[in-house]
N, C-alpha and C. Protein backbone atom coordinates (compact mmCIF):
# COMPACT_ATOMS: atom_id res chain seq x y z
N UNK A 1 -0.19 11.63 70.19
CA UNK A 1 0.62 11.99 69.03
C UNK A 1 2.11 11.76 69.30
N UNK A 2 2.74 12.29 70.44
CA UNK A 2 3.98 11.93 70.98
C UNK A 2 4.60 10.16 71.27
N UNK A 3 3.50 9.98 71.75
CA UNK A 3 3.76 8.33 71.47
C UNK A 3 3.64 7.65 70.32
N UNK A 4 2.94 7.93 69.41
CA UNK A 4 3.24 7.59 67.87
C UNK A 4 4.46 7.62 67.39
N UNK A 5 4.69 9.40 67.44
CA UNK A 5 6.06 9.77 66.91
C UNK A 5 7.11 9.02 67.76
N UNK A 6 7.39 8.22 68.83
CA UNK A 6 8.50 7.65 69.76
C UNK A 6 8.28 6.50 69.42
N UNK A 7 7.04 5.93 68.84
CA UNK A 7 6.77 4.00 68.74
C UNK A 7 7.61 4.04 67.51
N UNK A 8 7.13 5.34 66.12
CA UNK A 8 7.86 5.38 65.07
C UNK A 8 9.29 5.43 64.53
N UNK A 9 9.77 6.16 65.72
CA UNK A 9 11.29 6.71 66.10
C UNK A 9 11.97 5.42 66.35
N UNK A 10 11.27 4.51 67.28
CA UNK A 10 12.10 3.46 67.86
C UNK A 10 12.16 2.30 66.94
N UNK A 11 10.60 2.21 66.58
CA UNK A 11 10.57 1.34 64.97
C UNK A 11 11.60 1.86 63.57
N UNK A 12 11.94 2.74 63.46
CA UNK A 12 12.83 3.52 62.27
C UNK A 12 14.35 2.69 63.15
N UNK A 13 14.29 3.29 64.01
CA UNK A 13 15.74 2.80 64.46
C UNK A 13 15.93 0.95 64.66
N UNK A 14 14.93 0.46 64.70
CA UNK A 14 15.21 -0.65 65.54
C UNK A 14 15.18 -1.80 63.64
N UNK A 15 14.53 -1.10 62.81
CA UNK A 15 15.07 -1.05 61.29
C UNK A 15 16.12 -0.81 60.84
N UNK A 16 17.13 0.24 61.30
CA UNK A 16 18.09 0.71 60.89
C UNK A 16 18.94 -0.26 61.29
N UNK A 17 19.32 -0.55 62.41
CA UNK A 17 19.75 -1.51 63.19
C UNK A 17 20.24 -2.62 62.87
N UNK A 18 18.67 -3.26 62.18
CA UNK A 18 18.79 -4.57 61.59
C UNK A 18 19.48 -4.23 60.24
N UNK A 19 18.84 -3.49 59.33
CA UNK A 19 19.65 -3.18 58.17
C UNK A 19 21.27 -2.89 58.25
N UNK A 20 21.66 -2.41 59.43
CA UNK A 20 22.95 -2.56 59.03
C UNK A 20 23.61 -3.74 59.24
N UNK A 21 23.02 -4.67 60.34
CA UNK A 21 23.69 -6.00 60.81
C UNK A 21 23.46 -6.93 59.22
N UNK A 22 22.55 -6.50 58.87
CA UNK A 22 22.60 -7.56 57.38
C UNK A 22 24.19 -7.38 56.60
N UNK A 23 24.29 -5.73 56.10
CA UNK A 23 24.94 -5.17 55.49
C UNK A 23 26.26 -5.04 55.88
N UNK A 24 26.55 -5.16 57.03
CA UNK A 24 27.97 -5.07 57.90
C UNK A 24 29.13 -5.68 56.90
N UNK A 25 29.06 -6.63 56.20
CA UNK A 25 29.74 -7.57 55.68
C UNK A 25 30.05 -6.60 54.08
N UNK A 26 29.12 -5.93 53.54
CA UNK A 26 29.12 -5.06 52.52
C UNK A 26 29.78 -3.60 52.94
N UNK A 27 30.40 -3.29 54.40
CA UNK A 27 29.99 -2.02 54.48
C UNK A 27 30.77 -1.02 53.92
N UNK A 28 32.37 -1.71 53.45
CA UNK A 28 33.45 -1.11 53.31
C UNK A 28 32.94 -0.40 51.48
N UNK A 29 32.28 -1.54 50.88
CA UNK A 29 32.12 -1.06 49.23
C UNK A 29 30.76 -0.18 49.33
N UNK A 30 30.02 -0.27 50.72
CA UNK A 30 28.87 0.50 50.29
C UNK A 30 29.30 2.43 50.79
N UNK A 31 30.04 2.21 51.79
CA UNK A 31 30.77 3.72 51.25
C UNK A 31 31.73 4.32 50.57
N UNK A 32 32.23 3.20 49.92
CA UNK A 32 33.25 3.76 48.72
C UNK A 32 32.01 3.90 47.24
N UNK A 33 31.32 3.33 47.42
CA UNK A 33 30.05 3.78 46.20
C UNK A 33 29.42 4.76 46.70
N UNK A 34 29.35 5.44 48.35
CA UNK A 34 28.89 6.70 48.13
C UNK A 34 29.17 7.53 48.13
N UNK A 35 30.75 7.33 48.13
CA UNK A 35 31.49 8.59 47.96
C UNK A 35 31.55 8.94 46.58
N UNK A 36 31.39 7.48 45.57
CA UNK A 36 31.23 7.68 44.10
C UNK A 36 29.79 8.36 43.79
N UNK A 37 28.70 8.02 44.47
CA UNK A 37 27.45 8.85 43.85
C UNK A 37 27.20 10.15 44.18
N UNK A 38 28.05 10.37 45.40
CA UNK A 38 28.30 11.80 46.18
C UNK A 38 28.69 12.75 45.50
N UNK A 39 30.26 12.29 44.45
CA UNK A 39 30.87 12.56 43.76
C UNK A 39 31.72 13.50 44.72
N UNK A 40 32.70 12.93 45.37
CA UNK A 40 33.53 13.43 46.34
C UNK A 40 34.43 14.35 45.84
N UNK A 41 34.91 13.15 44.69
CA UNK A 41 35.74 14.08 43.82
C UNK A 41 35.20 13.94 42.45
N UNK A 42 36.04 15.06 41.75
CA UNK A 42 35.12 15.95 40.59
C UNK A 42 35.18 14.68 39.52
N UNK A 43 35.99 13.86 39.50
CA UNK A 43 36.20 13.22 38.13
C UNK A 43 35.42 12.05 38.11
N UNK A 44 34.52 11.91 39.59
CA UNK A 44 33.88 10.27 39.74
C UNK A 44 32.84 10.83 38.64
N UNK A 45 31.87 11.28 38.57
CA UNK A 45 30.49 11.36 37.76
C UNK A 45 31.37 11.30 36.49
N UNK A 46 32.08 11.69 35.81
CA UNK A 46 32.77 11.04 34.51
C UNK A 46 33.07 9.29 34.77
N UNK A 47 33.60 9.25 35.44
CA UNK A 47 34.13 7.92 35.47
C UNK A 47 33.18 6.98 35.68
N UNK A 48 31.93 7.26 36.70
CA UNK A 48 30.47 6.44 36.53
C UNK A 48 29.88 6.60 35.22
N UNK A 49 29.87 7.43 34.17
CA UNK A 49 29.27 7.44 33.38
C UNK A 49 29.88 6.64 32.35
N UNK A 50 31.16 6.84 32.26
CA UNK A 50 31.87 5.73 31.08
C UNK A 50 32.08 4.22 31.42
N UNK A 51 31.85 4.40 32.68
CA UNK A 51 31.59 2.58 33.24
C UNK A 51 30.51 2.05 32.48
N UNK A 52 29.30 2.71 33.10
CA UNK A 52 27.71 2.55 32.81
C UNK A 52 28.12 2.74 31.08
N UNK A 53 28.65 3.18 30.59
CA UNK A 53 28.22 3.30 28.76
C UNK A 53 28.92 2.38 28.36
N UNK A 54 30.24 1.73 29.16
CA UNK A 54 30.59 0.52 28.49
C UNK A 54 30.30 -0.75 28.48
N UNK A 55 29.42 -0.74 29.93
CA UNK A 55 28.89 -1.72 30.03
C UNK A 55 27.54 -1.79 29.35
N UNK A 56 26.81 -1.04 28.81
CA UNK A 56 25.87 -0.83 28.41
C UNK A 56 26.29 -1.13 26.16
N UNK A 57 27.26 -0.66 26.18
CA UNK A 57 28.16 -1.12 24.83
C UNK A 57 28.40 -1.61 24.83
N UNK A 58 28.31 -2.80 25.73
CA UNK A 58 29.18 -4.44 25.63
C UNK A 58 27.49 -5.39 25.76
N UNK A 59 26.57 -5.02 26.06
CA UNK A 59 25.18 -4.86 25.95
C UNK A 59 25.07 -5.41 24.97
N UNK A 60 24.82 -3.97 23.95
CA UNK A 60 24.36 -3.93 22.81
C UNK A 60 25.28 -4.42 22.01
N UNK A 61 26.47 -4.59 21.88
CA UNK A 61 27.28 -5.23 21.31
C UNK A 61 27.07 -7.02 21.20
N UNK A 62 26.64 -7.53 21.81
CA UNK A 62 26.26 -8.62 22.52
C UNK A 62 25.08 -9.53 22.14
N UNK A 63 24.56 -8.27 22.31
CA UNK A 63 22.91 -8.59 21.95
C UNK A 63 22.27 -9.80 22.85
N UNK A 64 22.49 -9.97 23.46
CA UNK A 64 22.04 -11.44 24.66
C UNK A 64 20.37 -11.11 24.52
N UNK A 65 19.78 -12.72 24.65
CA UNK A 65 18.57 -13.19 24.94
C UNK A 65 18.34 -12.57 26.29
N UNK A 66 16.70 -12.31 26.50
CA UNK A 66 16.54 -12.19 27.49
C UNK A 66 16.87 -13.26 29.00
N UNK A 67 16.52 -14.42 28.39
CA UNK A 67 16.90 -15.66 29.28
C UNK A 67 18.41 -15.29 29.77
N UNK A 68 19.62 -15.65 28.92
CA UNK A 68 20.89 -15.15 28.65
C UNK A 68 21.11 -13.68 29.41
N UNK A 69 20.65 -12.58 29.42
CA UNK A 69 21.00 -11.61 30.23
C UNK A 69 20.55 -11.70 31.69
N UNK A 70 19.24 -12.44 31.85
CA UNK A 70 19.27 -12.39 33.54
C UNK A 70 20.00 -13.34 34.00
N UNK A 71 20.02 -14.21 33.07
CA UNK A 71 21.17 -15.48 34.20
C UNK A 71 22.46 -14.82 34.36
N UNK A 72 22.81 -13.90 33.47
CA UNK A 72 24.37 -13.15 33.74
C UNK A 72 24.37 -12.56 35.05
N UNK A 73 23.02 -11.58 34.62
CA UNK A 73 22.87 -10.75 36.37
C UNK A 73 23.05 -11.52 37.61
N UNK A 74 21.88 -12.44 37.70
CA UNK A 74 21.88 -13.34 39.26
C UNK A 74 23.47 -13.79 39.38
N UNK A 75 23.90 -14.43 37.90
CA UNK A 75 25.55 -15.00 38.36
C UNK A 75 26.01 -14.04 38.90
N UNK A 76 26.15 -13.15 38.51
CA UNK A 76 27.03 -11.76 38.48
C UNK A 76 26.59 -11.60 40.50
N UNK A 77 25.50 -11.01 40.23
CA UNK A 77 25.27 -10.88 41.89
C UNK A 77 25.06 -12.08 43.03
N UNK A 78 25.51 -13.20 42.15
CA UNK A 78 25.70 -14.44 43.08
C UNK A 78 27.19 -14.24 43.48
N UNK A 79 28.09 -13.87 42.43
CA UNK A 79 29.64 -14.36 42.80
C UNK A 79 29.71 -13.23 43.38
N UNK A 80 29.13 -11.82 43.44
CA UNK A 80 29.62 -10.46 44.60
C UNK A 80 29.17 -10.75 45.70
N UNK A 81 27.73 -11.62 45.96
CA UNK A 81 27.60 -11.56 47.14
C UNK A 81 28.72 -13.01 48.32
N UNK A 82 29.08 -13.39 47.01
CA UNK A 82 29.99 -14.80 47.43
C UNK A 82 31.60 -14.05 48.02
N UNK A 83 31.80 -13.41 46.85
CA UNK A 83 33.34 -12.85 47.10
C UNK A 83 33.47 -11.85 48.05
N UNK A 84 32.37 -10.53 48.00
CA UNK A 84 32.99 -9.42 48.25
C UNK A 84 32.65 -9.44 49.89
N UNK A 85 32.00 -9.96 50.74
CA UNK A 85 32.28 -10.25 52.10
C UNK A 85 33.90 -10.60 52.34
N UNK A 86 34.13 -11.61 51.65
CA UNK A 86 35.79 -11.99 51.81
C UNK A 86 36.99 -10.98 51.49
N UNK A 87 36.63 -10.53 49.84
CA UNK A 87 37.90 -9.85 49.64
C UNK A 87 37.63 -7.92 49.89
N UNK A 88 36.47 -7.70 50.79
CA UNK A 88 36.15 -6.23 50.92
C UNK A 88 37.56 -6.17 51.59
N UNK A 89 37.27 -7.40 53.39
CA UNK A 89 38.15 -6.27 54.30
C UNK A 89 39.99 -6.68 54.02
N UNK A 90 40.27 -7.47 52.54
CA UNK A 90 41.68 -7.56 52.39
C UNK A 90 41.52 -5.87 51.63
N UNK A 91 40.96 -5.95 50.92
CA UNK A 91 41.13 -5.05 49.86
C UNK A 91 41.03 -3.47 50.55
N UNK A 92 40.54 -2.93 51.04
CA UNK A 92 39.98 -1.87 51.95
C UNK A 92 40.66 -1.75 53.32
N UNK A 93 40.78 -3.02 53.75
CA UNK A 93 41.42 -2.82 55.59
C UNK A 93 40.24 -2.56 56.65
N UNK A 94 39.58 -3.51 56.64
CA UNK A 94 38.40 -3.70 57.86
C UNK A 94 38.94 -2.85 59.21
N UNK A 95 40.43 -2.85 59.91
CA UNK A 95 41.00 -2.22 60.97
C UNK A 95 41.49 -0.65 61.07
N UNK A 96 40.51 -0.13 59.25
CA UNK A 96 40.75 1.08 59.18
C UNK A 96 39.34 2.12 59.46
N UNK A 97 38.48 1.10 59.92
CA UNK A 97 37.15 1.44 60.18
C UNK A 97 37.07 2.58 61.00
N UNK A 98 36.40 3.61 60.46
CA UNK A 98 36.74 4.49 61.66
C UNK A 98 34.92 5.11 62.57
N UNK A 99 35.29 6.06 63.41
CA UNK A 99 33.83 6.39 63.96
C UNK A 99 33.13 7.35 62.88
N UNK A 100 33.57 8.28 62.21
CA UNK A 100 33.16 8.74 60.90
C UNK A 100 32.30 7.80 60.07
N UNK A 101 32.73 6.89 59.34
CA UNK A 101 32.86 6.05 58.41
C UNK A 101 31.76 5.33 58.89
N UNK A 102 31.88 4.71 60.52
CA UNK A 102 30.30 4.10 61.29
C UNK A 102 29.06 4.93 60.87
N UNK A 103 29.79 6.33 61.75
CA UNK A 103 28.06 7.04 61.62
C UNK A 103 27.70 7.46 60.03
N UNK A 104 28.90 7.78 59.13
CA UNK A 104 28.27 7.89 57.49
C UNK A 104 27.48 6.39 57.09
N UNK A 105 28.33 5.16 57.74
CA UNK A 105 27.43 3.74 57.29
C UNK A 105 25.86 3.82 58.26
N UNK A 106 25.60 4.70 59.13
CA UNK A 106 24.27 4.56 59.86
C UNK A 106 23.26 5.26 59.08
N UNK A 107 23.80 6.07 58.42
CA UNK A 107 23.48 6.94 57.83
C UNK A 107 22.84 7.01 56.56
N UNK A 108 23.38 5.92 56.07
CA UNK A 108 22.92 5.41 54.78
C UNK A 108 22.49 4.33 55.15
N UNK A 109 22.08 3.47 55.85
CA UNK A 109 21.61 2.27 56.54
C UNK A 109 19.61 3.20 56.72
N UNK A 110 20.21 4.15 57.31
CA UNK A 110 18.68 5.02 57.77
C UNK A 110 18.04 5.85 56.73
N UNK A 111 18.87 6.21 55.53
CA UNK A 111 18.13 6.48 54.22
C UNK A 111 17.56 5.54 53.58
N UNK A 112 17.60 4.45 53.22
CA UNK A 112 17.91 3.20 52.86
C UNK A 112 16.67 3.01 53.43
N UNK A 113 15.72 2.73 54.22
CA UNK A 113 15.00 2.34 55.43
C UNK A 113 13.97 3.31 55.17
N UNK A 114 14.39 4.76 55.08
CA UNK A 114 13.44 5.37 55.06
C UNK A 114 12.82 5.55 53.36
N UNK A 115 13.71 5.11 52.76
CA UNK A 115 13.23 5.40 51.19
C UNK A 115 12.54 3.99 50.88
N UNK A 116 12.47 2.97 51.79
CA UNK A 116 11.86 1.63 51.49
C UNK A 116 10.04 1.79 52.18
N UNK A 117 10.29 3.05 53.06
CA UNK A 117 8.75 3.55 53.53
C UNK A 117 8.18 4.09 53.27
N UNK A 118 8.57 4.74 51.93
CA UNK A 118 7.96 5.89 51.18
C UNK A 118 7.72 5.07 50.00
N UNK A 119 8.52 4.24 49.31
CA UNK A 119 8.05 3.30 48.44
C UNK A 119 6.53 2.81 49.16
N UNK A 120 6.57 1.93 50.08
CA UNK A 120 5.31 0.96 50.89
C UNK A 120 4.77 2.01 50.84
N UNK A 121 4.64 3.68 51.21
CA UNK A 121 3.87 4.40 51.66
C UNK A 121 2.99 5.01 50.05
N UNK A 122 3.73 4.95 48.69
CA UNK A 122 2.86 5.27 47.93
C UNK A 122 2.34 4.65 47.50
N UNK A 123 2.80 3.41 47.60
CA UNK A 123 2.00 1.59 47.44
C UNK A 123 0.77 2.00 48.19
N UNK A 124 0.55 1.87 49.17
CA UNK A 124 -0.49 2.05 49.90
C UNK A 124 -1.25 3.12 49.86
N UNK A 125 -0.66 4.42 49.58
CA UNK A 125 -1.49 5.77 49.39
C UNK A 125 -2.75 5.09 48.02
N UNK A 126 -1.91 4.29 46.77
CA UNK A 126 -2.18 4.00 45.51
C UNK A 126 -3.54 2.77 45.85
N UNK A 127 -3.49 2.29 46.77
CA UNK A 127 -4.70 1.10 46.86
C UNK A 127 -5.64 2.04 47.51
N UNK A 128 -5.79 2.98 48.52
CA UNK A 128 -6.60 3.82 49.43
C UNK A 128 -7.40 5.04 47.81
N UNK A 129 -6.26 5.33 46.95
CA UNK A 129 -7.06 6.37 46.34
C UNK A 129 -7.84 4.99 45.59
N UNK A 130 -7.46 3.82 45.33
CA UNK A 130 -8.37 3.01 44.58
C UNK A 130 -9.70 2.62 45.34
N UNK A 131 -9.58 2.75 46.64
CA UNK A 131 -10.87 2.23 47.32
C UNK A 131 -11.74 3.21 47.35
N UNK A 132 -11.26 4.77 48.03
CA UNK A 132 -11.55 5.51 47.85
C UNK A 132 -12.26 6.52 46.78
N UNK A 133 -11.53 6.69 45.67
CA UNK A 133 -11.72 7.10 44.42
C UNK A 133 -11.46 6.31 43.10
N UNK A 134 -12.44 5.11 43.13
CA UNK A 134 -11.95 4.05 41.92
C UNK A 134 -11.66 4.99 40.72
N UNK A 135 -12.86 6.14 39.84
CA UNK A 135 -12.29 6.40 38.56
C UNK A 135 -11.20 7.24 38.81
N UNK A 136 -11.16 8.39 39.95
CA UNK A 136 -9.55 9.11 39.62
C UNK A 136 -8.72 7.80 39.77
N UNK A 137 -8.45 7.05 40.57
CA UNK A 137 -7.53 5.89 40.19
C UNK A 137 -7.23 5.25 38.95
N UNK A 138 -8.40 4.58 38.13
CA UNK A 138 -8.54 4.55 36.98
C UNK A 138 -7.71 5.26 35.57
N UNK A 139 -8.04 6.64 35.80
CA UNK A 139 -8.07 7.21 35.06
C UNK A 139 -6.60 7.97 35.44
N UNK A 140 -5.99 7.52 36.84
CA UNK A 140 -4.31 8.09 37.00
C UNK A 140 -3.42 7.18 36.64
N UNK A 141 -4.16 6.04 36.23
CA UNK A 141 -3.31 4.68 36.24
C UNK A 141 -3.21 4.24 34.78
N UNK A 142 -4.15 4.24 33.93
CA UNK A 142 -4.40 4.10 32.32
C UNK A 142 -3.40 5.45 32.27
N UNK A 143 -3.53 7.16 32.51
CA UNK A 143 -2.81 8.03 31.81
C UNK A 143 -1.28 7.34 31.97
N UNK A 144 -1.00 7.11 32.82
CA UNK A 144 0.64 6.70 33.20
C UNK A 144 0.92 5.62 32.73
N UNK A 145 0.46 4.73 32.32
CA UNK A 145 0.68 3.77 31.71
C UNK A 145 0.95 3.80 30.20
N UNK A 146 -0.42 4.73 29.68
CA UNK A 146 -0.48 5.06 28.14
C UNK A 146 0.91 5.92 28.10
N UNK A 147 1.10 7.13 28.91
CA UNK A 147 2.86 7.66 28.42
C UNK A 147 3.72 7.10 28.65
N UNK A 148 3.77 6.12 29.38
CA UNK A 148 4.75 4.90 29.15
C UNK A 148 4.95 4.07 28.34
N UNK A 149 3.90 3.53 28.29
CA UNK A 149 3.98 2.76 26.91
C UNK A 149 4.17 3.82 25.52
N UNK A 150 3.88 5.05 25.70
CA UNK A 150 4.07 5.52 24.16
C UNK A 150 5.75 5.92 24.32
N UNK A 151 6.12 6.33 25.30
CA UNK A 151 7.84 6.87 25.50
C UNK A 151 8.80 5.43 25.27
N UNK A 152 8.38 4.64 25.21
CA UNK A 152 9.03 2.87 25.16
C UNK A 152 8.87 2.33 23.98
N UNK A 153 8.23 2.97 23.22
CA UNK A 153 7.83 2.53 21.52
C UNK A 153 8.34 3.86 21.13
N UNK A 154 8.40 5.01 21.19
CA UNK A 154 9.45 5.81 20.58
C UNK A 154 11.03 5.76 21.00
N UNK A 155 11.02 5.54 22.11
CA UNK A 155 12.65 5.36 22.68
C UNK A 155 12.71 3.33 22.22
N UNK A 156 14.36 3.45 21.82
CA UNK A 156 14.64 1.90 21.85
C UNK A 156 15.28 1.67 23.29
N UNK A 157 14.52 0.17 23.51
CA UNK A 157 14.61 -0.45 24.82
C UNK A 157 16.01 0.43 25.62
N UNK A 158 16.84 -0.44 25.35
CA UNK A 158 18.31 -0.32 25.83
C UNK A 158 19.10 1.14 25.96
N UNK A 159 18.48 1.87 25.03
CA UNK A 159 18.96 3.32 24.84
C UNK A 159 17.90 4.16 26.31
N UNK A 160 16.58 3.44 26.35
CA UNK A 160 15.91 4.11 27.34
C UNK A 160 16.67 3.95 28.46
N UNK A 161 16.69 2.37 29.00
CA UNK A 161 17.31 1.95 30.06
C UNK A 161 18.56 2.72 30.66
N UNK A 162 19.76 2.83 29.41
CA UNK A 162 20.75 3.48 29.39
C UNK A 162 20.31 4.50 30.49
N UNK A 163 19.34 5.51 29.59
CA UNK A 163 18.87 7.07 30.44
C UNK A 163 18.47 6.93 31.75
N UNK A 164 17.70 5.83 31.86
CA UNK A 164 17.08 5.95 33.53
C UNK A 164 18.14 5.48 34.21
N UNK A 165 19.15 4.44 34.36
CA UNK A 165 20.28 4.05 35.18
C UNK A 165 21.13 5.29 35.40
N UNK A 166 21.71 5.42 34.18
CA UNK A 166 22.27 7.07 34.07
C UNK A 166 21.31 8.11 35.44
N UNK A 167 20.46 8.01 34.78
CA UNK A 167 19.53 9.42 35.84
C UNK A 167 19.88 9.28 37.31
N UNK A 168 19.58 7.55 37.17
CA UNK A 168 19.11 7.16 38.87
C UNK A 168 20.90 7.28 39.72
N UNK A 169 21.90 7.16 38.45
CA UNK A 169 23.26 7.14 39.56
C UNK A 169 23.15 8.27 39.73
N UNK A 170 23.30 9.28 38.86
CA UNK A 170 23.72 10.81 38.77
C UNK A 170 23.11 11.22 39.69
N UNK A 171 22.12 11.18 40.48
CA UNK A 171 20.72 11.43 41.11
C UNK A 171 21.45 12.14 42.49
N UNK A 172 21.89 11.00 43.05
CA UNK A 172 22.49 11.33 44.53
C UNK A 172 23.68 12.84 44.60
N UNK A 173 24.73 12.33 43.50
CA UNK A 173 25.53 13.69 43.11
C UNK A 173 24.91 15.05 42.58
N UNK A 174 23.71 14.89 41.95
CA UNK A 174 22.84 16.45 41.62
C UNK A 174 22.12 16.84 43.40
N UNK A 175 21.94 16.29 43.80
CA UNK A 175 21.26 16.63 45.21
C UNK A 175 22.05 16.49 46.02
N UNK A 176 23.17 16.28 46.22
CA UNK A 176 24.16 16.78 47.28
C UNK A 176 24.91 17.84 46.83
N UNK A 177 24.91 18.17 45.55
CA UNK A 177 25.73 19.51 44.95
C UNK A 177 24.62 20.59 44.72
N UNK A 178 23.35 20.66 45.02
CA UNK A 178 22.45 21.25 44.75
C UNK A 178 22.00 21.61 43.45
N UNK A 179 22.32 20.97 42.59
CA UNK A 179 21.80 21.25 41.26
C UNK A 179 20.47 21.11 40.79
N UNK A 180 19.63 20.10 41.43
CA UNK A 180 18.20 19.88 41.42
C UNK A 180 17.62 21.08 41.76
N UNK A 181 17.66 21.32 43.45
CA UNK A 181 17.17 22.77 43.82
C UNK A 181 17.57 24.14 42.95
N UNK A 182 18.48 24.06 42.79
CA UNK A 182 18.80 24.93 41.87
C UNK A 182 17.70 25.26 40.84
N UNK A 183 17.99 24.37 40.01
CA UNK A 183 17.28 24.37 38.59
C UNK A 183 15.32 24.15 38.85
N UNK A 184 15.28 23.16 39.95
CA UNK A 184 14.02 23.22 40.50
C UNK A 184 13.45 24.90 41.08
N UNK A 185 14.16 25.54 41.49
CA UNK A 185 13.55 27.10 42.28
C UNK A 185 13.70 28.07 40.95
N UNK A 186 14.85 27.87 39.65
CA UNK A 186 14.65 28.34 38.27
C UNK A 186 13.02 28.23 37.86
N UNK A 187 12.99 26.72 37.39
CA UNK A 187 11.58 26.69 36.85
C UNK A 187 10.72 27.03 37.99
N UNK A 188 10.71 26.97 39.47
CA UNK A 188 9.87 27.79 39.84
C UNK A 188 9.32 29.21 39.71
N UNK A 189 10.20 30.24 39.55
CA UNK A 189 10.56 31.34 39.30
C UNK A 189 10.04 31.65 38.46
N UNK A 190 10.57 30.85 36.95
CA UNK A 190 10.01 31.26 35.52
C UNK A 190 8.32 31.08 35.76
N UNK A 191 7.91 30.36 36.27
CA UNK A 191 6.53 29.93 36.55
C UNK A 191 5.78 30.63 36.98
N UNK A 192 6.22 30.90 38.10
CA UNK A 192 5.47 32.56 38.84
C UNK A 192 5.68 33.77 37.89
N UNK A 193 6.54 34.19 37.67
CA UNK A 193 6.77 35.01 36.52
C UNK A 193 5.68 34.67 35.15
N UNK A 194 5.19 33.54 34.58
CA UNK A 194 3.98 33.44 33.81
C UNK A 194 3.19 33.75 33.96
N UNK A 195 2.45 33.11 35.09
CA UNK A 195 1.26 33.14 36.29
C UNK A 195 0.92 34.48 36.11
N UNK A 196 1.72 35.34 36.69
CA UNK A 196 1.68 37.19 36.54
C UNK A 196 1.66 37.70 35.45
N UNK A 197 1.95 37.44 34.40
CA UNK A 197 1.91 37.73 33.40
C UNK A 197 0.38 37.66 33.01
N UNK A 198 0.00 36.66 32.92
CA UNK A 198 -1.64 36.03 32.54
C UNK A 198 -2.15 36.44 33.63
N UNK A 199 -2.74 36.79 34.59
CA UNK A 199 -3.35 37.64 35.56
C UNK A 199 -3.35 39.25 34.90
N UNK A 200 -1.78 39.38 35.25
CA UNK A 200 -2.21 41.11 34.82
C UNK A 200 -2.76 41.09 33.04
N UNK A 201 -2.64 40.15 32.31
CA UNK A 201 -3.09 40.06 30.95
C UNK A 201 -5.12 40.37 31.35
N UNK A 202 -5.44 39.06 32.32
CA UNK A 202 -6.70 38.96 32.41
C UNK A 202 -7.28 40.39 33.03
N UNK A 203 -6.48 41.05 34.12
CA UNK A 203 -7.02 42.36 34.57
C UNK A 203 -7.11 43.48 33.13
């Protein structure tokens, strides 16, 4: 068991590793975006949100073909991955790098890594309950699909999208400020508090 956990340890790291040597060239904008999802300071989650709604209003304003909107994207993330190696370390100061700033970039190099194994890991949990248990598979895979598809025909496209990008930035700043747990141990609470209710009802 100990040698698992040390083959795993050294494999996690020897991932991390590589992920940052890719990223090295990105590293200066990838912690100034996490100090923005962090929300370091109070006024970034405003200021991500009116980014995201204007760009999202210049969207819909727009109205672009599907063809027409992904070729924007790839351009778009063709010319950042072209430019921003070059103009990160004018813009930022590559010689302001500090040992902080390393271990916060390892840091997110090793979240990063580990949230790409939990993806593969429910990928894979998801083929095992299929071999395993074809109809609960079946029948977990049609339900999630059918409330998807019905939440995507009541919500319009772009207005949905809006919400989940929205969710997914805000995401990192609710869980470093504890607002998830928060509100997550609320509805726990209220829950148990039911539970008891309907018990002592049934006694």
């Amino acid at each position: 068991m100990a040698e698992g956990d040390n083959k795993s340890a050294n494999l996690l790291a020897q991932e991390t590793a590589q992920l940052e040597e890719q990223l090295q060239s990105w590293g200066e904008v990838i912690l100034a975006g996490d100090q923005v999802l962090r929300w370091v300071k109070p006024w970034f989650p405003a200021a991500m949100m009116g980014a995201v709604s204007v760009i999202f209003l210049m969207i819909y304003y727009l109205d672009p073909s599907v063809l027409t909107g992904v070729s924007c994207a790839v351009m778009f993330l063709c010319l950042a991955d072209y430019l921003v190696p070059t103009l990160a370390p004018r813009i930022f100061g590559s010689n302001k790098w500090t040992t902080e700033q390393q271990q916060r970039f390892h840091e997110i190099c090793g979240n990063l890594v580990k949230t790409q194994r939990r993806v593969v890991g429910w990928w894979r949990r998801l083929f095992t309950l299929k071999e395993e248990k074809p109809k609960v598979y079946f029948m977990t895979v049609i339900s999630s699909l059918s409330v998807m598809a019905w939440i995507g025909q009541q919500v319009h496209n772009l207005f949905l999208m809006y919400l989940i990008v929205s969710f997914l930035l805000l995401l990192p700043g609710l869980n470093q400020h504890g607002i998830i747990s928060k509100y997550a141990g609320m509805a726990k609470r209220e829950i148990n508090k039911l539970l008891k209710q309907k018990e002592k009802k049934n006694e």
